[in-house]
N, C-alpha and C. Protein backbone atom coordinates (compact mmCIF):
# COMPACT_ATOMS: atom_id res chain seq x y z
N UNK A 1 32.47 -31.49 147.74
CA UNK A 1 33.81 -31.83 147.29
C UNK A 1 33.80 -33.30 146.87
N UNK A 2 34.22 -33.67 145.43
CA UNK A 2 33.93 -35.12 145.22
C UNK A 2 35.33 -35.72 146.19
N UNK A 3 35.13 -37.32 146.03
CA UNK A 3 35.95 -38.06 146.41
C UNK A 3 36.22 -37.97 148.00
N UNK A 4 35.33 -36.86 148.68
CA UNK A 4 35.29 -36.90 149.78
C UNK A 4 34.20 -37.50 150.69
N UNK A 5 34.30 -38.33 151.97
CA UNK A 5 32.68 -39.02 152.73
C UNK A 5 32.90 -38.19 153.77
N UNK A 6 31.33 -37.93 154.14
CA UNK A 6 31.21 -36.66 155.09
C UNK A 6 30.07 -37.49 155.61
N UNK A 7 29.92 -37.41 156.97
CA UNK A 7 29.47 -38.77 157.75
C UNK A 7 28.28 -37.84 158.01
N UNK A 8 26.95 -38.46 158.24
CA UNK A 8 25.35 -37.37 158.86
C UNK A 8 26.09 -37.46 160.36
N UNK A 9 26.18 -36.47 161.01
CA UNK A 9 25.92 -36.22 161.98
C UNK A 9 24.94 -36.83 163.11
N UNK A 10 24.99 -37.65 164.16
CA UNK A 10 24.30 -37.67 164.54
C UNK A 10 23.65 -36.65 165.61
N UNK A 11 23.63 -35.91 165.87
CA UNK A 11 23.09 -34.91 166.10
C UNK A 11 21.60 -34.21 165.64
N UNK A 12 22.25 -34.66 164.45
CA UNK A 12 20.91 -34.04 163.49
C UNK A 12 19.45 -35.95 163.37
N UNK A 13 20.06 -36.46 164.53
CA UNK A 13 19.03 -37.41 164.26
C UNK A 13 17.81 -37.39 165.23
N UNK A 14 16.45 -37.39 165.13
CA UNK A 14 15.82 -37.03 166.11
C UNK A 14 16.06 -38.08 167.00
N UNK A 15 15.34 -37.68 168.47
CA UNK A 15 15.49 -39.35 169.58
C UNK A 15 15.49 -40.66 169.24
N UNK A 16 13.71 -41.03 168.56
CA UNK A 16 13.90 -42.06 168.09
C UNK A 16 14.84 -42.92 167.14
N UNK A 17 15.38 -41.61 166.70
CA UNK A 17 16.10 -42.18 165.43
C UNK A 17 15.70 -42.74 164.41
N UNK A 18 14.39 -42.46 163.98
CA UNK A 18 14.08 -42.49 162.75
C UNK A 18 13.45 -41.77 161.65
N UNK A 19 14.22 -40.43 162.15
CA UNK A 19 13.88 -38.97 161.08
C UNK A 19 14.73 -38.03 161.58
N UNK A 20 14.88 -36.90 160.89
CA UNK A 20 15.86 -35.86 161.50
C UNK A 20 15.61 -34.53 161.53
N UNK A 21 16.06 -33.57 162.17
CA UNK A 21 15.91 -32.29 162.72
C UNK A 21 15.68 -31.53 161.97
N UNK A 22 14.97 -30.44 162.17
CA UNK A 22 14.68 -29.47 161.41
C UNK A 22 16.02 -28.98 160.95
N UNK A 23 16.81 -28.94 161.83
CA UNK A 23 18.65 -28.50 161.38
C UNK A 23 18.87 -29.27 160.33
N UNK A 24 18.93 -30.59 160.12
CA UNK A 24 18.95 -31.15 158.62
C UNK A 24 18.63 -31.10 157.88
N UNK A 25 16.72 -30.91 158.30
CA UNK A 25 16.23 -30.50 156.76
C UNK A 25 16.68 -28.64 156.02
N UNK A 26 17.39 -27.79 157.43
CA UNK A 26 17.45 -26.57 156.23
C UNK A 26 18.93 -26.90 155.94
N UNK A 27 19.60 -27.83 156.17
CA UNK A 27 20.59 -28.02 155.34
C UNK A 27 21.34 -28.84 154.53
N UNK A 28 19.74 -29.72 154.40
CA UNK A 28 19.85 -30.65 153.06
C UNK A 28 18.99 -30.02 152.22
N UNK A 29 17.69 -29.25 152.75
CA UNK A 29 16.78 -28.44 151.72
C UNK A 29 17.68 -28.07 150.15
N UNK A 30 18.30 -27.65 150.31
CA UNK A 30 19.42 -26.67 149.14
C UNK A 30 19.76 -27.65 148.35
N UNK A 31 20.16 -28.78 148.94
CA UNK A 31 20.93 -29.71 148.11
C UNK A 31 20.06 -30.45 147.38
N UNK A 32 19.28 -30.48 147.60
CA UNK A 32 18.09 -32.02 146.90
C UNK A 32 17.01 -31.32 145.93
N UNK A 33 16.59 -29.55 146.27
CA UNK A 33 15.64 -28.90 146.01
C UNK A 33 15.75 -28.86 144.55
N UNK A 34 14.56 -28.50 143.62
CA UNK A 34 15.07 -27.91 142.28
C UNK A 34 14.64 -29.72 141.25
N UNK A 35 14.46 -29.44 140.34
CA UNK A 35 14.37 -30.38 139.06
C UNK A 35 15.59 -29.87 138.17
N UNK A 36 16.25 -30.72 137.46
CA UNK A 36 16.96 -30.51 136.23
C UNK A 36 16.59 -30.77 135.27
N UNK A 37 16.41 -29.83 134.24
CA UNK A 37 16.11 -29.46 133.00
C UNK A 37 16.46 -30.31 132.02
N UNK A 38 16.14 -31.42 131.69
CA UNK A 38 16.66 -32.17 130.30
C UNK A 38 16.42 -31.53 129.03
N UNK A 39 17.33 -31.51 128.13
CA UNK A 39 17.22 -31.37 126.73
C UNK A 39 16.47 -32.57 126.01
N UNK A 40 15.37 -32.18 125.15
CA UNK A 40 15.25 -32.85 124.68
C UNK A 40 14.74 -32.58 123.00
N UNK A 41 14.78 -34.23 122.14
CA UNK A 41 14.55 -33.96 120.49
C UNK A 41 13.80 -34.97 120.17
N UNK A 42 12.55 -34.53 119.46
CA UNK A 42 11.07 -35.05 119.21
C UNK A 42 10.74 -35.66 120.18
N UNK A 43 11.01 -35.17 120.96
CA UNK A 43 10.20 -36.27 122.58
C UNK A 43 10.96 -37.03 123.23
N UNK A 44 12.24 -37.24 123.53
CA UNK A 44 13.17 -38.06 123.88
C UNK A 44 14.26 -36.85 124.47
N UNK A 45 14.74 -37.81 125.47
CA UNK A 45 15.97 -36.89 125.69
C UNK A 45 17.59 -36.94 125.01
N UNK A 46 17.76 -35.61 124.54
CA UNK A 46 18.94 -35.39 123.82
C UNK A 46 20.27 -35.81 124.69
N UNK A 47 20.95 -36.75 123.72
CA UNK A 47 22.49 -37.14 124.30
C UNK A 47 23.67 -36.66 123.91
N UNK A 48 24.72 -36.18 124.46
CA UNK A 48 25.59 -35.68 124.16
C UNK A 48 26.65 -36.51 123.21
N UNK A 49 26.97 -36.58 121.68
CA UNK A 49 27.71 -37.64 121.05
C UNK A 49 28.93 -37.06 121.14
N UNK A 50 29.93 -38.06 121.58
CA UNK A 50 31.24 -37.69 122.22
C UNK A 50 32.25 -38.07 120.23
């Protein structure tokens, strides 16, 4: 949801606190996963002219 801040949990932080739970990673996995596809023309990427 834009315009909304949704705080990490700490929960999902391991002890040390400097990495996090397998619970985070399957539910940031989804969000971050994947490349996006650029358009592109003769080798450059295509821009949308408004």
């Amino acid at each position: 949801v834009a315009n909304v801040e949704r705080k990490f949990p700490t929960e999902w932080m391991n002890d040390a606190h400097n990495g996090v739970t397998e619970q985070a990673i399957r539910y940031l996995r989804p969000l971050i996963q994947g490349e996006v596809s650029v358009p592109k023309q003769n080798g450059l990427p295509a821009h949308m002219v408004l």
